[in-house]
C-alpha atoms as a PDB file:
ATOM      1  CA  UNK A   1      14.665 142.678 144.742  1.00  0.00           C
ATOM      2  CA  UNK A   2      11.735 143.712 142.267  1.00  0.00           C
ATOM      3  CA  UNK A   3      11.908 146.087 139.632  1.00  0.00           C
ATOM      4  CA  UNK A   4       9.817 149.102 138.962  1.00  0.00           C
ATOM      5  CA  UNK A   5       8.575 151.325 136.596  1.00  0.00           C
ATOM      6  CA  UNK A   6       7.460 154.629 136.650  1.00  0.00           C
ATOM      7  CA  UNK A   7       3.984 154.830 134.664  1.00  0.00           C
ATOM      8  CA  UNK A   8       2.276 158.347 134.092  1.00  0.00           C
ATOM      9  CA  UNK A   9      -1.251 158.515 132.881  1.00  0.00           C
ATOM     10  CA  UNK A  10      -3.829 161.057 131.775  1.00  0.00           C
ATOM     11  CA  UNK A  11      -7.595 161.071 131.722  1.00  0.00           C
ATOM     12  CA  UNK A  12      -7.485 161.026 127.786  1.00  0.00           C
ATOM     13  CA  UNK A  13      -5.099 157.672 128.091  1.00  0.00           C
ATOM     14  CA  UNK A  14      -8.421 156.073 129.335  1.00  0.00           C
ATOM     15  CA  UNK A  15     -10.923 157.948 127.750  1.00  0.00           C
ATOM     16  CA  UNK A  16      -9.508 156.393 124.241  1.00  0.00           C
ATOM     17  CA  UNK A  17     -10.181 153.162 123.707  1.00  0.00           C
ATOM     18  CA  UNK A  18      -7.267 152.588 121.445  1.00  0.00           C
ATOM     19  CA  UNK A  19      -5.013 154.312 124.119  1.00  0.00           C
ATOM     20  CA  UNK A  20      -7.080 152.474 127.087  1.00  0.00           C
ATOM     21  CA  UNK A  21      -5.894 149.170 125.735  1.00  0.00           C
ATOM     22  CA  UNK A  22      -2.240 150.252 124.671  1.00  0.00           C
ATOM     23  CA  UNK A  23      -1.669 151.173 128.277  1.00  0.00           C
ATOM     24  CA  UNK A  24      -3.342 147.997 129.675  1.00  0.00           C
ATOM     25  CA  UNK A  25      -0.690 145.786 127.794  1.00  0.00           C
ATOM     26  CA  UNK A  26       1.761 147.725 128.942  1.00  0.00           C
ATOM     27  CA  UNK A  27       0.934 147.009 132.694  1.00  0.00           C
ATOM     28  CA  UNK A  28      -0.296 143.551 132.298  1.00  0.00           C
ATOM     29  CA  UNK A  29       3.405 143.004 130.185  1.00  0.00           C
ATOM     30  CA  UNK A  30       4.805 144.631 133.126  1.00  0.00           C
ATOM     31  CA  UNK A  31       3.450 142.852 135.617  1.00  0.00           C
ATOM     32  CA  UNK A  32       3.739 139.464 133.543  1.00  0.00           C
ATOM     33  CA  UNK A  33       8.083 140.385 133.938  1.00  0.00           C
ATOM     34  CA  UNK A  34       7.570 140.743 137.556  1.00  0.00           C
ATOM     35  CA  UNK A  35       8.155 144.719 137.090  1.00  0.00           C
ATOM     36  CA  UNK A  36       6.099 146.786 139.910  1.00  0.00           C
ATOM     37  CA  UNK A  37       4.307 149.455 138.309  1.00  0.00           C
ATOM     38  CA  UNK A  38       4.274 152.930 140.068  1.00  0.00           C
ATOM     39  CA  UNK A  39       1.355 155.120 138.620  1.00  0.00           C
ATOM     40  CA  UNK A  40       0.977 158.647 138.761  1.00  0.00           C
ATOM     41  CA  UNK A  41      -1.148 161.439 137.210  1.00  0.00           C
ATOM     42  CA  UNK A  42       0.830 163.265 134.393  1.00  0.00           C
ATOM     43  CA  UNK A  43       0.677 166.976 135.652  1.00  0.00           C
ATOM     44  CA  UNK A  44       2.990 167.931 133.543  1.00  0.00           C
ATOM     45  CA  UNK A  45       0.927 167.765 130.492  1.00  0.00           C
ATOM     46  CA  UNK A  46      -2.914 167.744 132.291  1.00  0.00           C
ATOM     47  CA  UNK A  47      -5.122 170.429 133.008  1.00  0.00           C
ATOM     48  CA  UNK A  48      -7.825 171.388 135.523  1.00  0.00           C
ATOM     49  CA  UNK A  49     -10.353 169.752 132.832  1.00  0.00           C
ATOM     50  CA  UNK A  50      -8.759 166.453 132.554  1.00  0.00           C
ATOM     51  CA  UNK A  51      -7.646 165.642 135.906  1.00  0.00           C
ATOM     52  CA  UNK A  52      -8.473 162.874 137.640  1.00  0.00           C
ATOM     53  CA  UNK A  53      -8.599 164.917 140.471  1.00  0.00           C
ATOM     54  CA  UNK A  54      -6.821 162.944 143.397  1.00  0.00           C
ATOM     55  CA  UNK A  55      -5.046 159.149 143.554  1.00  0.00           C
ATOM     56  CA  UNK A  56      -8.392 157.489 144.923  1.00  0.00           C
ATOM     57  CA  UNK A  57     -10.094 157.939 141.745  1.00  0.00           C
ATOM     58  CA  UNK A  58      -6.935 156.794 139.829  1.00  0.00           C
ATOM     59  CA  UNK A  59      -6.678 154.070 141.668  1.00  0.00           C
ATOM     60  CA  UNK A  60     -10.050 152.853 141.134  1.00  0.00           C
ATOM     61  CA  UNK A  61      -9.424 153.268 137.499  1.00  0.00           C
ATOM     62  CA  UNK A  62      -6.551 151.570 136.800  1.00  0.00           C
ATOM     63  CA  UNK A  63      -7.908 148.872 139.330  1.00  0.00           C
ATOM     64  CA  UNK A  64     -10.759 148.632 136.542  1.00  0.00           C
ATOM     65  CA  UNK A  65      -7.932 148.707 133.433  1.00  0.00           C
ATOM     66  CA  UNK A  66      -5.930 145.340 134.830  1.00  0.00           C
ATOM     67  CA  UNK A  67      -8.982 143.816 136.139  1.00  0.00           C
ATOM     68  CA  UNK A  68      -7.908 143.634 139.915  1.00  0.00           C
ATOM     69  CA  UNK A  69      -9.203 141.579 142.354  1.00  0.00           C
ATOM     70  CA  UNK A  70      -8.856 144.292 144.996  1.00  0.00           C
ATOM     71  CA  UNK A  71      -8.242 147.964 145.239  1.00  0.00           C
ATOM     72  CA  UNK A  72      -6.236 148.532 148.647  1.00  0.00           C
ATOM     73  CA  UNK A  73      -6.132 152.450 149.650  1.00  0.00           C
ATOM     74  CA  UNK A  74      -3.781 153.372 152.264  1.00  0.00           C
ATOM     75  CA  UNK A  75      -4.600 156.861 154.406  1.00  0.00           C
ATOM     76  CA  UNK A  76      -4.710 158.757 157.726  1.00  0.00           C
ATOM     77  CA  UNK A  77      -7.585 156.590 158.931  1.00  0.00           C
ATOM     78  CA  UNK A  78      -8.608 153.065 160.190  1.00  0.00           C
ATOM     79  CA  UNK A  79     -10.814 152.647 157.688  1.00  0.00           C
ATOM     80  CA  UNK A  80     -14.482 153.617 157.314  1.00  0.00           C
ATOM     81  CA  UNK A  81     -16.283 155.402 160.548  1.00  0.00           C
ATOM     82  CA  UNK A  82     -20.085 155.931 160.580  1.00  0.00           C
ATOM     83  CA  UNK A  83     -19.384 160.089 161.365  1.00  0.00           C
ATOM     84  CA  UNK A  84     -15.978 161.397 161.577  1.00  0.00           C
ATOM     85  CA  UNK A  85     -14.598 159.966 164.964  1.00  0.00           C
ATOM     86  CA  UNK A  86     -13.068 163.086 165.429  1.00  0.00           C
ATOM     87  CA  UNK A  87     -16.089 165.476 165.751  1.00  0.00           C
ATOM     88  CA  UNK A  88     -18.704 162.501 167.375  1.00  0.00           C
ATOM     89  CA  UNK A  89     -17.542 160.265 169.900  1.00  0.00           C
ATOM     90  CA  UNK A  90     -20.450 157.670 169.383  1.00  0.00           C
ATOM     91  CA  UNK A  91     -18.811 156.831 165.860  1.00  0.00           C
ATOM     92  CA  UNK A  92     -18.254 153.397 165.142  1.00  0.00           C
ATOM     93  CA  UNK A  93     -16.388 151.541 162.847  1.00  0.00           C
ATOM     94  CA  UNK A  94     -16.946 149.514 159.457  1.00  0.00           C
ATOM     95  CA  UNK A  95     -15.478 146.469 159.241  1.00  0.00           C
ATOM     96  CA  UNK A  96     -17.564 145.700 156.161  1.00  0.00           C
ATOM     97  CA  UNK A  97     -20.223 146.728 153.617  1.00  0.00           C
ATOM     98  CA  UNK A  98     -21.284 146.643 150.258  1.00  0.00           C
ATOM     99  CA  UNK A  99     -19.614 149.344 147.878  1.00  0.00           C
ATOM    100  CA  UNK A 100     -22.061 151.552 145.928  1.00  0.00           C
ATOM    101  CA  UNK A 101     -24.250 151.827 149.192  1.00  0.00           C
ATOM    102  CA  UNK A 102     -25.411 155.093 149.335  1.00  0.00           C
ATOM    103  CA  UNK A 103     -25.196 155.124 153.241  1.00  0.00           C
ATOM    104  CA  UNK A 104     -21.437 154.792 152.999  1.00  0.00           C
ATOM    105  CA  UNK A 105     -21.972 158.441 151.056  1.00  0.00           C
ATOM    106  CA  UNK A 106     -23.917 160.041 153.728  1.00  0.00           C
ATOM    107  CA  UNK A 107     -21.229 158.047 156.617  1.00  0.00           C
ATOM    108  CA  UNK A 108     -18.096 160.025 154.660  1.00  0.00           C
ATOM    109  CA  UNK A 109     -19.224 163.627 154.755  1.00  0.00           C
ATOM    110  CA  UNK A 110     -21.844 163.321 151.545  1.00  0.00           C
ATOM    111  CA  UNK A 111     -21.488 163.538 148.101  1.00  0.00           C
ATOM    112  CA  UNK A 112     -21.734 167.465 148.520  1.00  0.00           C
ATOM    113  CA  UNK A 113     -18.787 167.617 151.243  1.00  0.00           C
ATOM    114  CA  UNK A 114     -16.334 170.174 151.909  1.00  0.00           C
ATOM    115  CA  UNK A 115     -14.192 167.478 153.561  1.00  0.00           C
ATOM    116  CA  UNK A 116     -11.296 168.222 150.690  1.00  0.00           C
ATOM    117  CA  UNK A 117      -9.385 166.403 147.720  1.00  0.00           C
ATOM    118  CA  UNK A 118      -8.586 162.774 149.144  1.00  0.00           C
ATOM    119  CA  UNK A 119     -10.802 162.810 151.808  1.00  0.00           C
ATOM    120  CA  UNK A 120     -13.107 159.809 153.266  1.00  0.00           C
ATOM    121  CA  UNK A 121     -15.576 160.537 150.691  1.00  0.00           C
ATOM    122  CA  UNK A 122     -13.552 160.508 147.589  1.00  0.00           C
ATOM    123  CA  UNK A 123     -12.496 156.692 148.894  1.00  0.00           C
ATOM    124  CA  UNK A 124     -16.102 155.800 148.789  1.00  0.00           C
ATOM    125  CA  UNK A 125     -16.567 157.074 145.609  1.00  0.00           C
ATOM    126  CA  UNK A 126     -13.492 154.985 144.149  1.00  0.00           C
ATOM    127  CA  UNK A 127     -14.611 151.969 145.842  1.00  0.00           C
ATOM    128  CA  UNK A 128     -18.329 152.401 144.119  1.00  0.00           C
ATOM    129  CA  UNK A 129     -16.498 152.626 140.828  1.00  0.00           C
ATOM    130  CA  UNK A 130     -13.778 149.935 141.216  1.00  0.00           C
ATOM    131  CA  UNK A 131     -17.189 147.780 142.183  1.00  0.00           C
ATOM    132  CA  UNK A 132     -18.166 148.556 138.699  1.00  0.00           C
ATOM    133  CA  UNK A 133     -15.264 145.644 137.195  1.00  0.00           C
ATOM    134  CA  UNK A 134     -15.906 143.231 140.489  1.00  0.00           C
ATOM    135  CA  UNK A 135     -13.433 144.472 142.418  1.00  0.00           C
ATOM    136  CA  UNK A 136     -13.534 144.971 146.198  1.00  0.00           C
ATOM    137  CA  UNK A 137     -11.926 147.599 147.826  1.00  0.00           C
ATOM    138  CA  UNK A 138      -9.901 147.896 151.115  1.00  0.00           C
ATOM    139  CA  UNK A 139      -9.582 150.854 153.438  1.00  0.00           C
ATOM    140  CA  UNK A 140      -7.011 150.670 155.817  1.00  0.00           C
ATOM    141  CA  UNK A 141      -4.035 153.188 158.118  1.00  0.00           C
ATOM    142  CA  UNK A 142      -1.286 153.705 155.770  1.00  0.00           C
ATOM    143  CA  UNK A 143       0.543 153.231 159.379  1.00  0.00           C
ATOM    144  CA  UNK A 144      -0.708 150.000 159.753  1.00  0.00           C
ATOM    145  CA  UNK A 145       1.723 147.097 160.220  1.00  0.00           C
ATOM    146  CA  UNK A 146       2.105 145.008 157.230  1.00  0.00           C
ATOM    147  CA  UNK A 147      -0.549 145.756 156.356  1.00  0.00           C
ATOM    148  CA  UNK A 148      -0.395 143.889 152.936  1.00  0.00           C
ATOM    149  CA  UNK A 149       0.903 141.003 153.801  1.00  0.00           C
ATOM    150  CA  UNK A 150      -1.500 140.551 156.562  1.00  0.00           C
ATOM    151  CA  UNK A 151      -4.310 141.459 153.834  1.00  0.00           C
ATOM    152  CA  UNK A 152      -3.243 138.880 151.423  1.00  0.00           C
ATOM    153  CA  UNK A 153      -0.383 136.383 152.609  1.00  0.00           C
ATOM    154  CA  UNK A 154      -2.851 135.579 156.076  1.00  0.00           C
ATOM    155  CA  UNK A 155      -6.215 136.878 155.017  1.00  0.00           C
ATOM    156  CA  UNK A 156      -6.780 139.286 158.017  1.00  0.00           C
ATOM    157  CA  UNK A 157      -9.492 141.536 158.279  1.00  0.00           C
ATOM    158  CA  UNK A 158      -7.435 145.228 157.987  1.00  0.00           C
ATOM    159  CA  UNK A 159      -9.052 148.147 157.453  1.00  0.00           C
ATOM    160  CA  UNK A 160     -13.140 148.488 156.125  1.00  0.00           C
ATOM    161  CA  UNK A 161     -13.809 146.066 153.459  1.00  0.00           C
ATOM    162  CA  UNK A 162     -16.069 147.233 150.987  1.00  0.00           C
ATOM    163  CA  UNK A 163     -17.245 144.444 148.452  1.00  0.00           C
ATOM    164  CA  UNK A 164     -18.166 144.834 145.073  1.00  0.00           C
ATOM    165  CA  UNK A 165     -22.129 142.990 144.754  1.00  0.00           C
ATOM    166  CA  UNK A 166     -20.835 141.325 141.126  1.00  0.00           C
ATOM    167  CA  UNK A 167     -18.155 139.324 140.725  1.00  0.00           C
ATOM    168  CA  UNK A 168     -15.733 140.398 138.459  1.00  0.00           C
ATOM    169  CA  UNK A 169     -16.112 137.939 135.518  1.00  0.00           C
ATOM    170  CA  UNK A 170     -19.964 138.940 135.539  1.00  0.00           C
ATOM    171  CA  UNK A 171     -19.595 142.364 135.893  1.00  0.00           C
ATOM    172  CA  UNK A 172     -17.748 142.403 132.392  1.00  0.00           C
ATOM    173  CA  UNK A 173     -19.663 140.184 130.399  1.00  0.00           C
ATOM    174  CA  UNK A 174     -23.078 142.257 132.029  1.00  0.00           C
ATOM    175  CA  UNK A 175     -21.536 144.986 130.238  1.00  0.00           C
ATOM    176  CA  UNK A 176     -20.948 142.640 127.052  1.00  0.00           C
ATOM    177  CA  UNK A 177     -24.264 141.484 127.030  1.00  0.00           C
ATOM    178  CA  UNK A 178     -25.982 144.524 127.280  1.00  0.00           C
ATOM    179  CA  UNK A 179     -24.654 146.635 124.633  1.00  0.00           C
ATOM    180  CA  UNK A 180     -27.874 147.271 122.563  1.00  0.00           C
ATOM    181  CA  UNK A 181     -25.968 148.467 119.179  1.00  0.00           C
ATOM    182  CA  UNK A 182     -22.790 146.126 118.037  1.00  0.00           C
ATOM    183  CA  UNK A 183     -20.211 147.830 115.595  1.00  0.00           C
ATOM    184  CA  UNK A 184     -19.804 144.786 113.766  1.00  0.00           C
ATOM    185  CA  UNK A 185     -19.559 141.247 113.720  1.00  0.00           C
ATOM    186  CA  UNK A 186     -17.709 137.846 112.742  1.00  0.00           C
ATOM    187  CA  UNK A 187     -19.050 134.622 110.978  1.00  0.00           C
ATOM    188  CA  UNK A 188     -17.529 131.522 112.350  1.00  0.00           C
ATOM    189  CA  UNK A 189     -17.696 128.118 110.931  1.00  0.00           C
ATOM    190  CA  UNK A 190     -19.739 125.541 112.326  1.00  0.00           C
ATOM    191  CA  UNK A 191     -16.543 124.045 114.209  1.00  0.00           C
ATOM    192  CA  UNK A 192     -15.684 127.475 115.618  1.00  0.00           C
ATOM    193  CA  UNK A 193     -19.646 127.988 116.849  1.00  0.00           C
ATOM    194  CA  UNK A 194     -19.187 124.655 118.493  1.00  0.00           C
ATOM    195  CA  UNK A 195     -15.830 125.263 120.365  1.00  0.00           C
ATOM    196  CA  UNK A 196     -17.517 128.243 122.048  1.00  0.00           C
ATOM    197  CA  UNK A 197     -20.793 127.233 123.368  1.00  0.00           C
ATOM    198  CA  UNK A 198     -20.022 123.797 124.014  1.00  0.00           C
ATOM    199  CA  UNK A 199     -16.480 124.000 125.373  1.00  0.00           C
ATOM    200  CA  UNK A 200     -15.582 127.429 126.708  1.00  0.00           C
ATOM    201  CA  UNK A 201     -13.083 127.819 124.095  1.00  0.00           C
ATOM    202  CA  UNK A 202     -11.442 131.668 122.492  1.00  0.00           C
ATOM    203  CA  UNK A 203     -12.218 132.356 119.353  1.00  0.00           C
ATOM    204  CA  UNK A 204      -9.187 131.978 117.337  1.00  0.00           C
ATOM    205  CA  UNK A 205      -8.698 133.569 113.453  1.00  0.00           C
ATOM    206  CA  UNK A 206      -9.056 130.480 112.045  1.00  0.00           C
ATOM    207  CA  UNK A 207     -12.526 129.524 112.552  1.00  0.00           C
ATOM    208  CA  UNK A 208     -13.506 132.892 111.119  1.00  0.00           C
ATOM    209  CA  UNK A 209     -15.054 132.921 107.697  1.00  0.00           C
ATOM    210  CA  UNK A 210     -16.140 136.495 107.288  1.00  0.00           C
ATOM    211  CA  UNK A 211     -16.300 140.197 109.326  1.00  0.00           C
ATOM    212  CA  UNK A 212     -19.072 142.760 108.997  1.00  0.00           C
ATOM    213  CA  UNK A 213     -18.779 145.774 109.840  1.00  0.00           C
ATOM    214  CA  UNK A 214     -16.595 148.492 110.397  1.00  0.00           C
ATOM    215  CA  UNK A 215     -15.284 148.155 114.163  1.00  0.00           C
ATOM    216  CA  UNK A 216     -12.089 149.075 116.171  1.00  0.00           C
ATOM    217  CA  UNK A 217      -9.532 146.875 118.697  1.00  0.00           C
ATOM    218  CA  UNK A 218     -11.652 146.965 121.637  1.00  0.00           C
ATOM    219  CA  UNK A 219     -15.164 147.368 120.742  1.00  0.00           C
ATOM    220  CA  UNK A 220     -17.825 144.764 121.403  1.00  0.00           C
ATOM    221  CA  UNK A 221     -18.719 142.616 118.833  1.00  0.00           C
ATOM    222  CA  UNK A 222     -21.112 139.840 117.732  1.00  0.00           C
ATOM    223  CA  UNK A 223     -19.903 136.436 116.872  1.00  0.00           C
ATOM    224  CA  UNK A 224     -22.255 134.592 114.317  1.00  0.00           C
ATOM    225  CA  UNK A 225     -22.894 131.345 113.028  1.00  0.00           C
ATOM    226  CA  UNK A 226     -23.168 130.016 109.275  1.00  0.00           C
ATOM    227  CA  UNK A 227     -26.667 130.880 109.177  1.00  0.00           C
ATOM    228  CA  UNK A 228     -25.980 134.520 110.621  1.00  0.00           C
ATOM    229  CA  UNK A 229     -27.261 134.019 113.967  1.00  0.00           C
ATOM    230  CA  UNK A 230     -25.829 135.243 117.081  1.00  0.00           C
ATOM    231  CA  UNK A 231     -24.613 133.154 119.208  1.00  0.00           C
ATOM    232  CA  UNK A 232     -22.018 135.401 120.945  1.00  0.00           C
ATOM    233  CA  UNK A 233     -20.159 139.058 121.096  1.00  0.00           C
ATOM    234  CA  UNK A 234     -17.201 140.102 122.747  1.00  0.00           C
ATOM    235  CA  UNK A 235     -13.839 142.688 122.852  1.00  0.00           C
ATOM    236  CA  UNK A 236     -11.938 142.155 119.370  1.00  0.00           C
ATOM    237  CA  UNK A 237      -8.377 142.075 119.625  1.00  0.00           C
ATOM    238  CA  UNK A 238      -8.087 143.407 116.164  1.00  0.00           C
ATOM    239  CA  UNK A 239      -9.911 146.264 114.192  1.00  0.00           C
ATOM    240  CA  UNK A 240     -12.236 144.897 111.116  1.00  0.00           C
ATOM    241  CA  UNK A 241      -9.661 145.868 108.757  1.00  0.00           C
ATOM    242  CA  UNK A 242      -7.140 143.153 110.261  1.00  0.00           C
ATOM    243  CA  UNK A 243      -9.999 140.682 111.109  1.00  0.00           C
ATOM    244  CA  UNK A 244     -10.797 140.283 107.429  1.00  0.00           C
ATOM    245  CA  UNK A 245      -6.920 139.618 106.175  1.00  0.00           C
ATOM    246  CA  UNK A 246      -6.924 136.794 109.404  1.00  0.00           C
ATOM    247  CA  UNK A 247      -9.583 135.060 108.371  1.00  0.00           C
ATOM    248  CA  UNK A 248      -9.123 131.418 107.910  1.00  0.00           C
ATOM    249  CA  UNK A 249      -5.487 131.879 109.315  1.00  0.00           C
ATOM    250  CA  UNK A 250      -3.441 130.535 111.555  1.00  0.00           C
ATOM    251  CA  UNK A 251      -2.346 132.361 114.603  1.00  0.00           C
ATOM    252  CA  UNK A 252       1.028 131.660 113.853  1.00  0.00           C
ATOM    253  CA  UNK A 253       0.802 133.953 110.607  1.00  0.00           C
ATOM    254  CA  UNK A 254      -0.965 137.099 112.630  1.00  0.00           C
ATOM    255  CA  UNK A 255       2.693 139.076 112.576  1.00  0.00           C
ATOM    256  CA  UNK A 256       3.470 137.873 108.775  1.00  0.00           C
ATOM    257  CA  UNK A 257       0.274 139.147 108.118  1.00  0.00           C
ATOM    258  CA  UNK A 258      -0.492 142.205 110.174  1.00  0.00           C
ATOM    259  CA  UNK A 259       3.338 142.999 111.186  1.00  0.00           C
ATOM    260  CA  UNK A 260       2.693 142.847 115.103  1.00  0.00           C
ATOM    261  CA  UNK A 261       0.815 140.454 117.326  1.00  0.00           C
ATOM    262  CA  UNK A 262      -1.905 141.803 119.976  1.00  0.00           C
ATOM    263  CA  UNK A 263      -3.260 138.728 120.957  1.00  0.00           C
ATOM    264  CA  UNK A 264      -2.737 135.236 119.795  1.00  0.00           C
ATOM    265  CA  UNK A 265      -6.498 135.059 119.610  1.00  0.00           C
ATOM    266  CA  UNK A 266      -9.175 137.463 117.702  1.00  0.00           C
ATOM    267  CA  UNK A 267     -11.730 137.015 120.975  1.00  0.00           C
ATOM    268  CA  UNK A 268     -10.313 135.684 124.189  1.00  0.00           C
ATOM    269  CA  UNK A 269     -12.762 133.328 126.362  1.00  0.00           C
ATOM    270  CA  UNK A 270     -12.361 135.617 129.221  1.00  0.00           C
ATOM    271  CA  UNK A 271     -13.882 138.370 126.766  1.00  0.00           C
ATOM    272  CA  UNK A 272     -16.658 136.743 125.710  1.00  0.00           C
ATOM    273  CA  UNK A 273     -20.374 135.673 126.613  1.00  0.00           C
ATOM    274  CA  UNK A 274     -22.512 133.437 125.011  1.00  0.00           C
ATOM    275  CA  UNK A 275     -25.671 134.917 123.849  1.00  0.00           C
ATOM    276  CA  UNK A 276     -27.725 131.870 122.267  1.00  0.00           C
END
């Protein structure tokens, strides 16, 4: 009873940031119309330079573009062994651990294994960088009984669980927070500056009064007040260009103005930390 839709990516679809966000609408529209995404490399146009290199890594990535709780990965195993259970008998199992522990490396074969494509190792690997974005990651059988609805509709422990150390809203704004140099920046009005740090609120074209800077949908910005202090940055929904034609507008007049809507908003509260 759901639909689907086939969705083929390349490395340079998320290596671009313009790109990176055009194909996160996409899924988060699809999802939003209760359409399943099914995601695939696109070999047809990809080669051995800008591969992802097997479905682990891709799914670790595009757990990181839609901002996923959890990364599940399905295979030939239980789940996470502390040697391969097939060569040493004294192996035991994983139930849980923290992702990005370099033991779990050493447990899969090493970094430097021979183990193949899609092995144990290149699971570990995803799970360390789908930690990067908060999310956890699950290991289970791909032959394992419901295994998603036992995972998520009951909350049973399937598989390893490997849990990202930073939840997923703090991972991002980390990142936010810690870019040292800002393409640009936005002056708010006093009631804009207010909205944010007191109550939590996006920033919205209206309460803009000015952009600096030359900056692209996507990049981190600063928000500033009236007297050009920082008291926030964030992802722009709209490149400098389009900030400056907003300003002072309603959201209701983004398409008259721009032709197209992105985002209702010019810096969603989701996007954004406050600095001072």
């Amino acid at each position: 009873g759901l639909g689907s839709a086939q969705v083929l990516l390349t490395h340079a679809d998320l290596a671009d940031r313009e790109r990176y966000l055009n194909a996160r609408s996409t899924l988060l529209t699809l999802l939003g119309l209760r359409v399943l995404p099914v995601i695939n490399e696109n070999d047809t146009v990809v080669n051995d330079e800008i591969k992802f290199g097997d479905n682990d890594t891709l799914g670790a990535l595009v757990a990181n573009l839609v901002e996923a709780d959890v990364l599940v990965i399905l295979t030939d195993q239980k789940g996470l062994y502390t040697a391969d259970p097939r060569k040493d008998p004294a192996a035991t199992f994983v139930h849980e651990a923290r992702a990005g522990d370099p033991v779990l490396e050493t447990m899969a074969g090493g970094a430097g294994s021979s183990i193949g494509k899609g092995g144990m190792i290149t699971k570990i690997l995803a799970a360390k960088r789908a930690a990067g974005s908060g999310a956890s990651t699950v290991i289970a059988w791909g032959r394992e009984p419901d295994a998603l609805l036992r995972l998520f509709g009951r909350g049973e422990p399937v598989g390893t669980l490997l849990v990202a150390p930073t939840q997923k809203s703090q991972a991002r704004k980390r990142w936010m927070a810690d870019h040292l140099q800002l393409r640009g920046a936005v002056v708010v009005d006093e009631g804009a500056a207010r909205r944010l740090r007191e109550d939590g609120k996006s920033l919205l074209p209206i309460g803009m009064v000015a952009v600096d800077g030359e900056f692209s949908r996507g990049d981190v910005i600063a928000v500033r007040d009236p007297a050009g202090q920082e008291i926030a940055r964030g992802l722009a929904n709209y490149a400098s260009a389009e900030a400056r034609l907003l300003c002072r507008k309603a959201s209701g007049e983004i398409e008259k103005l721009l032709g197209y809507v992105a985002e209702p908003e010019m810096i969603h509260r989701t996007n954004l930390v406050i600095t001072r």
